[in-house]
C-alpha atoms as a PDB file:
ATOM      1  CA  UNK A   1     -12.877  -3.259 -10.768  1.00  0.00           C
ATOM      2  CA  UNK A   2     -10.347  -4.589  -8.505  1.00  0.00           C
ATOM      3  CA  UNK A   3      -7.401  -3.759 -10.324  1.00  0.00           C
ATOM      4  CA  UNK A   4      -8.817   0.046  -9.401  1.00  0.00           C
ATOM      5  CA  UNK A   5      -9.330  -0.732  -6.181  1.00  0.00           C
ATOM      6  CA  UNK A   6      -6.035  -2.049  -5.939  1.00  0.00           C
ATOM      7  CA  UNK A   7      -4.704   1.133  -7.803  1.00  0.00           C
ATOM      8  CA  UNK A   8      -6.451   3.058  -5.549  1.00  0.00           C
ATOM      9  CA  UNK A   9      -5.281   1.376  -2.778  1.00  0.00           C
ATOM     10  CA  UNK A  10      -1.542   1.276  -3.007  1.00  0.00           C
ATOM     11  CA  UNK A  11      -2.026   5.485  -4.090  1.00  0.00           C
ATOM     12  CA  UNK A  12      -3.749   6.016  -0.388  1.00  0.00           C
ATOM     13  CA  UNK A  13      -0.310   4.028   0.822  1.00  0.00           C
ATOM     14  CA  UNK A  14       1.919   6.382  -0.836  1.00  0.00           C
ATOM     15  CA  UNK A  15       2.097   9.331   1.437  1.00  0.00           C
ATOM     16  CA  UNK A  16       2.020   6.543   4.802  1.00  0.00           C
ATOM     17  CA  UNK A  17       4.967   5.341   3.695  1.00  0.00           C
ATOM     18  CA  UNK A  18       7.294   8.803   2.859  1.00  0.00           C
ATOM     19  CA  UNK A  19       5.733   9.918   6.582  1.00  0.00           C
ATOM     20  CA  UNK A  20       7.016   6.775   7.697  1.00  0.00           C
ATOM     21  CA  UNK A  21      10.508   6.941   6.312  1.00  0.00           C
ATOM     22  CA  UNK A  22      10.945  10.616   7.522  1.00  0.00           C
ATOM     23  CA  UNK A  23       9.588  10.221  10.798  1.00  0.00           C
ATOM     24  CA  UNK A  24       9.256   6.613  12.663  1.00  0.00           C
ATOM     25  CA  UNK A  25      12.324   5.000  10.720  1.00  0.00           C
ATOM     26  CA  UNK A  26      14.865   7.273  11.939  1.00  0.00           C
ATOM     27  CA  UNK A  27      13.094   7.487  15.128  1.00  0.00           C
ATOM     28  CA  UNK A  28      13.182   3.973  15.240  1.00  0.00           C
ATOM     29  CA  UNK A  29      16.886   3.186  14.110  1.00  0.00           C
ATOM     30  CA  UNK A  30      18.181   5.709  16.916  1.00  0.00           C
ATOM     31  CA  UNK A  31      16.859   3.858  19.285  1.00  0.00           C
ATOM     32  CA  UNK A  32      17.808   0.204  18.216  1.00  0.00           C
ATOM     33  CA  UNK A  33      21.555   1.792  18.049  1.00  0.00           C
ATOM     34  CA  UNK A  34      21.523   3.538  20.732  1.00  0.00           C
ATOM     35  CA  UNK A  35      20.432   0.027  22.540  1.00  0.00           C
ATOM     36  CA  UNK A  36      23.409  -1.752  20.169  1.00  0.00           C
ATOM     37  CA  UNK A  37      25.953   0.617  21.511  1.00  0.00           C
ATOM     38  CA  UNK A  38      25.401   0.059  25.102  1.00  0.00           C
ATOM     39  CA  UNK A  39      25.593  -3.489  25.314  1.00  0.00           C
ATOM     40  CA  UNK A  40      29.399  -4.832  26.399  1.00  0.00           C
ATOM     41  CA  UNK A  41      31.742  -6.085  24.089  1.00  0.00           C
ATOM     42  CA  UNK A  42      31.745  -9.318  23.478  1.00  0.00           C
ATOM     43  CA  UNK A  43      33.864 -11.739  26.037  1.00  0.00           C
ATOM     44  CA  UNK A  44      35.941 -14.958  25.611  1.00  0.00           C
ATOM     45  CA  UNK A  45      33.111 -17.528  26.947  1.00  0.00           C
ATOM     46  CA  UNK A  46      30.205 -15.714  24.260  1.00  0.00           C
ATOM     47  CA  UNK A  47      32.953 -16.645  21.228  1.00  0.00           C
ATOM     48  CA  UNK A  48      33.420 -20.061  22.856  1.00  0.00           C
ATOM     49  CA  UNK A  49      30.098 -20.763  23.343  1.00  0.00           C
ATOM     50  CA  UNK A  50      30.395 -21.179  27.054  1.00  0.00           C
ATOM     51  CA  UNK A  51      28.987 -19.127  30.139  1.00  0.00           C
ATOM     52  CA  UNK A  52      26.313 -16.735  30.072  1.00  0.00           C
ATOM     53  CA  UNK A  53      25.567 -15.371  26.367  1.00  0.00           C
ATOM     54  CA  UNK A  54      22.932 -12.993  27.623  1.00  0.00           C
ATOM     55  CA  UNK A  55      24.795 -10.338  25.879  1.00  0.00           C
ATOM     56  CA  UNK A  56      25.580 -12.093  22.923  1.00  0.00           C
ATOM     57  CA  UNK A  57      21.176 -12.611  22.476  1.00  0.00           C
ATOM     58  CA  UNK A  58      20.606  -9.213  23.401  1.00  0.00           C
ATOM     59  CA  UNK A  59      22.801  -8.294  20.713  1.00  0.00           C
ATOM     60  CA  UNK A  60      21.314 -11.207  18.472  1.00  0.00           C
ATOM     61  CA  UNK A  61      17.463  -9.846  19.077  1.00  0.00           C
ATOM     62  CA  UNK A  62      18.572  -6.173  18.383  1.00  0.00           C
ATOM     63  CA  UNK A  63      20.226  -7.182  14.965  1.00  0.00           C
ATOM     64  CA  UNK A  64      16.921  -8.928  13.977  1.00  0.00           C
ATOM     65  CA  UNK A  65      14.855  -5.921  14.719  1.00  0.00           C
ATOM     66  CA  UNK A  66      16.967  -3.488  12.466  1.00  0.00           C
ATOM     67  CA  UNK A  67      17.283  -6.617   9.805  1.00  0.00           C
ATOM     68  CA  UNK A  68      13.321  -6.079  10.437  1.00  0.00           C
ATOM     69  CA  UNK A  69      13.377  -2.523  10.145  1.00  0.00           C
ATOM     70  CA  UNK A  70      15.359  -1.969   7.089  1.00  0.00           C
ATOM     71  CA  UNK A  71      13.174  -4.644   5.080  1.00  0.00           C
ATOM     72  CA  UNK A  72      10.009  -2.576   5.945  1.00  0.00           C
ATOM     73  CA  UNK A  73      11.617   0.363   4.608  1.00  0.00           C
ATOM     74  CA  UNK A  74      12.811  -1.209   1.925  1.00  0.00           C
ATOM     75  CA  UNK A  75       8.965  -2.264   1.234  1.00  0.00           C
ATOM     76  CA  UNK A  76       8.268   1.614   1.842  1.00  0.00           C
ATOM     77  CA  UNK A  77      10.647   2.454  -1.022  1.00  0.00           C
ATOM     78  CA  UNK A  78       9.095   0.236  -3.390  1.00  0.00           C
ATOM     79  CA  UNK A  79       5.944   1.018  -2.505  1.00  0.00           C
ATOM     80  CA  UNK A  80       6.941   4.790  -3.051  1.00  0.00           C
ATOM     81  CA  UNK A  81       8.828   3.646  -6.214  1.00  0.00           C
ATOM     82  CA  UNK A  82       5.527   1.818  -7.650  1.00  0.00           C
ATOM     83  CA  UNK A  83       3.355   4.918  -6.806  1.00  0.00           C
ATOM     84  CA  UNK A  84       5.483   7.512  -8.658  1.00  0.00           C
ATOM     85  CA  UNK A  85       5.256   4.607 -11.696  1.00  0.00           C
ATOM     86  CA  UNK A  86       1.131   4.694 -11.425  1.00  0.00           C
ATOM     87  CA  UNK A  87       1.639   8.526 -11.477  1.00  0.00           C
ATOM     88  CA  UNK A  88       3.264   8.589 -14.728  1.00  0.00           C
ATOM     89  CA  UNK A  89       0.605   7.350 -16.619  1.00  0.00           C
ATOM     90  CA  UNK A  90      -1.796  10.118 -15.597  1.00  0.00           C
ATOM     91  CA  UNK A  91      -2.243  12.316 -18.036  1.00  0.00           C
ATOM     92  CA  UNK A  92      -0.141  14.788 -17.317  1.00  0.00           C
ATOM     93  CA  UNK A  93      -3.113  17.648 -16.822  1.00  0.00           C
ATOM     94  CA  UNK A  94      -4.463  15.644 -13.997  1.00  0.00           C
ATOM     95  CA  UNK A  95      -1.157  15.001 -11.781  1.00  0.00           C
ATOM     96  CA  UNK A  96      -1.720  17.665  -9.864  1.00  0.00           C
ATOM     97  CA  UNK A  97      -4.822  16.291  -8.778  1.00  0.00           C
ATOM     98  CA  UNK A  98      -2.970  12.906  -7.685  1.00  0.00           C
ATOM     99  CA  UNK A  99      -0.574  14.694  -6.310  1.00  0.00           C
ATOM    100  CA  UNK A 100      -2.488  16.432  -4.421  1.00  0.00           C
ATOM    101  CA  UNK A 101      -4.616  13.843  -3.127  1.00  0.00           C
ATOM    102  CA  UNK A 102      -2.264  11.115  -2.969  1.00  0.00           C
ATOM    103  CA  UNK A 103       1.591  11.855  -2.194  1.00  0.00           C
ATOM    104  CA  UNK A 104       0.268  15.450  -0.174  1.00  0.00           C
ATOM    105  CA  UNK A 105      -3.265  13.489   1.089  1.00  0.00           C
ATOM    106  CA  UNK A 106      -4.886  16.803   0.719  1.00  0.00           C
ATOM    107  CA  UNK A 107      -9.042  17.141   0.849  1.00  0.00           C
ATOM    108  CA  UNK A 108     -11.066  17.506  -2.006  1.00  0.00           C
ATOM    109  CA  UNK A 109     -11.619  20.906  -0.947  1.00  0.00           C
ATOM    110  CA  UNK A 110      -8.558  21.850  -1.175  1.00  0.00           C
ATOM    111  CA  UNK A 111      -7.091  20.064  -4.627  1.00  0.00           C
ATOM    112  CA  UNK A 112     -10.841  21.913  -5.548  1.00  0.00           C
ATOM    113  CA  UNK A 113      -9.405  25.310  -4.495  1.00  0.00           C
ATOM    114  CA  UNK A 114      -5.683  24.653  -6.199  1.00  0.00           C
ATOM    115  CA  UNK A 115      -6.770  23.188  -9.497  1.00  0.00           C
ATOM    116  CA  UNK A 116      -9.818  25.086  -9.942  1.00  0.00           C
ATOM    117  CA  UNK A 117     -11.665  22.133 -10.226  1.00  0.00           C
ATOM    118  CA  UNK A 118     -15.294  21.272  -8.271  1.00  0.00           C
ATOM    119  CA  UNK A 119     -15.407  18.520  -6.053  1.00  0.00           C
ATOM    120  CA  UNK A 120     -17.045  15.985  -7.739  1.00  0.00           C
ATOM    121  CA  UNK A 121     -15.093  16.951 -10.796  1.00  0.00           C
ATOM    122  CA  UNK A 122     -11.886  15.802  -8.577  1.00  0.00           C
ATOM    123  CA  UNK A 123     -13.742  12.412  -7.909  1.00  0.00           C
ATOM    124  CA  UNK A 124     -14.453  11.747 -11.638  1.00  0.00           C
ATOM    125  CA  UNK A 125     -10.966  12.342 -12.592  1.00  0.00           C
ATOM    126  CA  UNK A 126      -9.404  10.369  -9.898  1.00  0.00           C
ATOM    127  CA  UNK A 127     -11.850   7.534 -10.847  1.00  0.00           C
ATOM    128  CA  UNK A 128     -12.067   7.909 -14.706  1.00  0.00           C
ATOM    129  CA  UNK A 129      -7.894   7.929 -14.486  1.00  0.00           C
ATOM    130  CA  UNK A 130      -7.670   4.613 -12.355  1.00  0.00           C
ATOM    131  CA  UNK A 131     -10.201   2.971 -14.516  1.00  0.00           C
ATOM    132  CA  UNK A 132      -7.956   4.265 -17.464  1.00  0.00           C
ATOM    133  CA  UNK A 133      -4.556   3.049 -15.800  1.00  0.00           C
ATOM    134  CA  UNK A 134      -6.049  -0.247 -14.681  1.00  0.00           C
ATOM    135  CA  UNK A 135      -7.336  -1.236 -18.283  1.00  0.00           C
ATOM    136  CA  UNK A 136      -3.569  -0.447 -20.016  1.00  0.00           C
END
């Protein structure tokens, strides 16, 4: 059972992260650049090592936050990348359904109303797939 739930769970991460790499990252990297670009260049006493290097951690703090950044989009990716592998062991007449419900987090309703499919004929397949996937 917890291999489902764990299925189940990294599916319901799948469209968090593609919103996340369209919207906040490059929303996010603008900003930390934007920040990088004003700062001064850098002056003979931050190379030395003498004087004040307030510059030099501004700059050092704003490098670890896009280091930071580009690692959680590059967990994002993989996370995206293991999804589309879970999706290609659904049978393929029931990937709309995931699809639906997972990359395009539609409602039952509505995957219902697409497919053709009742409601709790969408929850059987999404279950009796997982269980299906986990057990390979």
């Amino acid at each position: 059972m917890n291999d489902v739930n764990y299925i189940k769970d990294q599916l319901s991460s799948w469209r968090k992260c593609i919103n996340w790499i369209d919207k906040v990252f490059p929303e996010k990297e603008f900003i930390i650049q934007h920040e990088l670009d004003g700062l001064k260049a850098t002056t003979y006493e931050e190379r030395v090592g003498g004087g004040e290097s307030n510059e030099s951690m501004r700059r050092s703090k704003l490098n670890d936050k896009m280091n930071d950044l580009i690692a959680e989009k590059e967990h994002c990716e993989s996370v995206i990348r293991h999804c589309e592998r879970i999706l290609n062991k659904v049978q393929p007449k029931y990937r709309v359904v995931f699809e639906y419900r997972y990359k395009h987090s539609s409602t039952i309703s509505y995957i219902g109303f697409k497919t053709g499919y009742e409601g709790k004929t969408v929850y059987q397949i999404i279950d009796r797939e997982t269980e299906r996937i986990a057990n390979e």
